[in-house]
Every structure is written in structure tokens, then in C-alpha cells.
C-alpha atoms as a PDB file:
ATOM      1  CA  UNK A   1      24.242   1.900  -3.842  1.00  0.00           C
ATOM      2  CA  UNK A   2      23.886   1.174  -0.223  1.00  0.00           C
ATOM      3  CA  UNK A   3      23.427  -2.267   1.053  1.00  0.00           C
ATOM      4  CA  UNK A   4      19.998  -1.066   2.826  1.00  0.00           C
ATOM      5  CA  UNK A   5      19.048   0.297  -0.686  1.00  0.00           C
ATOM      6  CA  UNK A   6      20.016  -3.094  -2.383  1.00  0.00           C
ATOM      7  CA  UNK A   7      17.902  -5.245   0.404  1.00  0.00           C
ATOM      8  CA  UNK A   8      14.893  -3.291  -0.204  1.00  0.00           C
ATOM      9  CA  UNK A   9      14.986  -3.745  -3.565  1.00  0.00           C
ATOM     10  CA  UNK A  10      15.164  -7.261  -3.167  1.00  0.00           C
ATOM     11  CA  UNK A  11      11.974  -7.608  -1.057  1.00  0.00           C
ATOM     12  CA  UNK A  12      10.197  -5.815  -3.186  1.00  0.00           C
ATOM     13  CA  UNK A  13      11.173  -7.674  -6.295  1.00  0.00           C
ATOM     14  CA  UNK A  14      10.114 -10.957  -3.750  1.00  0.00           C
ATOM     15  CA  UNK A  15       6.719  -9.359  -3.089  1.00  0.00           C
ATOM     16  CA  UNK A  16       5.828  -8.522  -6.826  1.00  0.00           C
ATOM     17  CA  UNK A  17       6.989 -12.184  -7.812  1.00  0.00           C
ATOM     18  CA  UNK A  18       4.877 -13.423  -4.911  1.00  0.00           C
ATOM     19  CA  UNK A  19       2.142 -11.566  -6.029  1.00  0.00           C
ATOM     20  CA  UNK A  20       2.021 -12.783  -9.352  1.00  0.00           C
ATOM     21  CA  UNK A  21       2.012 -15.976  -8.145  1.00  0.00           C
ATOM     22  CA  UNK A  22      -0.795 -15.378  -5.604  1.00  0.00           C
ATOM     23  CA  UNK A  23      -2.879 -12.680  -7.288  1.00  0.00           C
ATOM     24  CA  UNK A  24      -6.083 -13.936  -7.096  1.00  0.00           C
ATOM     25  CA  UNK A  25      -5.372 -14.829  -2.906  1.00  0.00           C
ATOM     26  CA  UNK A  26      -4.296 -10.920  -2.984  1.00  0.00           C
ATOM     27  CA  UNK A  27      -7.661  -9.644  -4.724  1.00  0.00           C
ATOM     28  CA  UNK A  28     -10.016 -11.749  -3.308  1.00  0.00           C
ATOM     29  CA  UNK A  29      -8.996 -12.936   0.118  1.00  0.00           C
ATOM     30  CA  UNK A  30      -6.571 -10.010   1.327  1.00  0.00           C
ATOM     31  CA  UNK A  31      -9.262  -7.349  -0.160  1.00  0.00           C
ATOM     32  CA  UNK A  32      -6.676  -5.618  -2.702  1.00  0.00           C
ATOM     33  CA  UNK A  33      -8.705  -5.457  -5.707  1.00  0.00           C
ATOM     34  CA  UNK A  34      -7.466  -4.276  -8.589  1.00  0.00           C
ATOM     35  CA  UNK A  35      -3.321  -4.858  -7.346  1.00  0.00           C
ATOM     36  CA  UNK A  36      -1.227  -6.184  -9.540  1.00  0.00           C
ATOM     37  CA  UNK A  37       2.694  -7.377  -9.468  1.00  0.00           C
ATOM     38  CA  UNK A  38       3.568  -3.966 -11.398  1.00  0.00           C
ATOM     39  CA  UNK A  39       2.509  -1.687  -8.726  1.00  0.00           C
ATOM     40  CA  UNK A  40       4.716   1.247  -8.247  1.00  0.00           C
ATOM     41  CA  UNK A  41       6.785   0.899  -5.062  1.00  0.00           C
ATOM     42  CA  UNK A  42       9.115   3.381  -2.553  1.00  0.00           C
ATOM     43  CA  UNK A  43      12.309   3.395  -0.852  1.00  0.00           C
ATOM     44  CA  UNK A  44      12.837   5.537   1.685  1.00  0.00           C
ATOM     45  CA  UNK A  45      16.410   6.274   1.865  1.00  0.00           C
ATOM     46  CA  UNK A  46      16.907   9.008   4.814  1.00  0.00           C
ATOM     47  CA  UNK A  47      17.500  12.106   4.906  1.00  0.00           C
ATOM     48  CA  UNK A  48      18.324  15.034   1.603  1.00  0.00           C
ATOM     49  CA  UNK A  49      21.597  16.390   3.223  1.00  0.00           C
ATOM     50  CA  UNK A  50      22.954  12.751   3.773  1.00  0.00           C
ATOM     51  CA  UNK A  51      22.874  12.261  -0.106  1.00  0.00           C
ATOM     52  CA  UNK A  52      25.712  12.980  -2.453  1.00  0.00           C
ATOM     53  CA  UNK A  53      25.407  13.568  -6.077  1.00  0.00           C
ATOM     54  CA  UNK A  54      26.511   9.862  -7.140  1.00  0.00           C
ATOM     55  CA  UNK A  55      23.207   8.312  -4.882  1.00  0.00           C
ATOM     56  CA  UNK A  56      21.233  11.246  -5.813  1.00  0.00           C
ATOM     57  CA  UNK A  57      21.617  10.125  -9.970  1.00  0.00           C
ATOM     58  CA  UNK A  58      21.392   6.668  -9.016  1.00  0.00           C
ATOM     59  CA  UNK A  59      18.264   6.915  -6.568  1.00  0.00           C
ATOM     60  CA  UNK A  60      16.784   8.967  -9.656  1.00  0.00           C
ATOM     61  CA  UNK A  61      17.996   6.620 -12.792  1.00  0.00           C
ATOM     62  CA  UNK A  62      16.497   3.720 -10.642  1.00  0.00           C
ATOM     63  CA  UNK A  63      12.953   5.518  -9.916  1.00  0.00           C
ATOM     64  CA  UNK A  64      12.891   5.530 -14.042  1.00  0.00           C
ATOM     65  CA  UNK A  65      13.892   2.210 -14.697  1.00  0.00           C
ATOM     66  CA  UNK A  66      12.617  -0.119 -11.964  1.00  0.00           C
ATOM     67  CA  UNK A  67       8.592   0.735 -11.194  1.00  0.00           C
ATOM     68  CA  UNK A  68       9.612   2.301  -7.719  1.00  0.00           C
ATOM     69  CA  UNK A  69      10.021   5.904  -6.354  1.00  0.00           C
ATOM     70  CA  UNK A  70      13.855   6.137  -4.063  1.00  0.00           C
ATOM     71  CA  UNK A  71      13.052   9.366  -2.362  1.00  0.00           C
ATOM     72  CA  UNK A  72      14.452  10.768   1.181  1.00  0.00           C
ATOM     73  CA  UNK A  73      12.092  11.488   3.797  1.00  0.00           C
ATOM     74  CA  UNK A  74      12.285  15.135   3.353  1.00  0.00           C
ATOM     75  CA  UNK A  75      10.497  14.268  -0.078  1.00  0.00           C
ATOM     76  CA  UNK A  76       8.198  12.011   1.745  1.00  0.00           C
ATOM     77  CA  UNK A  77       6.967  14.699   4.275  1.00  0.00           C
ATOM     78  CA  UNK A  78       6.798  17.277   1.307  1.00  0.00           C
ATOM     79  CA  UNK A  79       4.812  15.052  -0.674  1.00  0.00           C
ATOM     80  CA  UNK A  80       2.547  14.600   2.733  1.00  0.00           C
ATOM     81  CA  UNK A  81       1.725  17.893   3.419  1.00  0.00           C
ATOM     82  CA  UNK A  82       1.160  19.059  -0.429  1.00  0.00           C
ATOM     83  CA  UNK A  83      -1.558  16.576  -0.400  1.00  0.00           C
ATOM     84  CA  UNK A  84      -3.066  18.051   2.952  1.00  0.00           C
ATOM     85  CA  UNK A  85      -2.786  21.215   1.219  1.00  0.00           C
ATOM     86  CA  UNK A  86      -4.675  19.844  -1.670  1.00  0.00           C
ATOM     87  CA  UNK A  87      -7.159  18.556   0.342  1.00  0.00           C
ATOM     88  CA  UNK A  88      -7.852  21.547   2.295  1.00  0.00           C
ATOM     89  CA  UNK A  89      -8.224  23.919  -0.615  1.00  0.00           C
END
């Protein structure tokens, strides 16, 4: 796993621990109602043809295991413009 990969995991196990800490600042000051620590996160990790198999399994074993999406942003955009779609139908 990349080093980037590994960092952003880290700040977003810092936020959720943070935020579980802080919830009711979070909800009531900051205007998030209803957020908790266990919110699903993302990790963008570039582009599809940069990944080989090995990230692609682990990118996809960790989006099962660890509350957050790992997805490329080719999957990001596609994502984006099936929800325009939706929206427009």
C-alpha cells in the first residue's frame, strides 16, 4: 500500500477518534447533526490505469473492512455523473 494511501488512512482514523471525543461540539456547534465517528469515508487514490492488480485487491479488501470507500478518480467522476443522470431523469 502506498505511503499516500497509509497517511490518509491515518487522518481519517484521527478525525473519527476526534469526533468521538467531540461529538456533541460536531452536532451542535459545527451544524453536523446526526454525524457520528462511524461515518463512511473515501480515498482517492488516482487514476484506474495507474493501478495494478495487488492495489486493486487491497484498495477493495480495505473498502470492506475499514468503513471507507479507496476508489480512483475515474470511479469518482463515474459515480458523479450517474447521480446527475439520476437526477435529471
Amino acid at each position: 500500500m502506498s505511503g499516500k494511501v497509509t497517511e490518509a488512512m491515518r487522518q481519517i482514523g484521527d478525525w473519527r477518534a476526534w469526533l468521538r471525543e467531540n461529538i456533541a461540539y460536531a452536532q451542535r456547534q459545527l451544524g453536523f447533526e446526526g454525524i457520528n465517528a462511524e461515518i463512511p469515508a473515501v480515498v482517492i487514490v488516482g487514476r484506474r490505469s495507474e493501478l495494478d492488480a495487488k492495489h486493486t485487491a487491497r484498495y477493495r479488501e480495505l473498502s470492506m473492512t475499514e468503513r471507507l470507500s479507496v476508489m480512483t478518480y475515474d470511479r469518482l467522476v463515474e459515480a458523479a455523473i450517474d447521480l446527475v443522470d439520476r437526477g435529471t431523469q
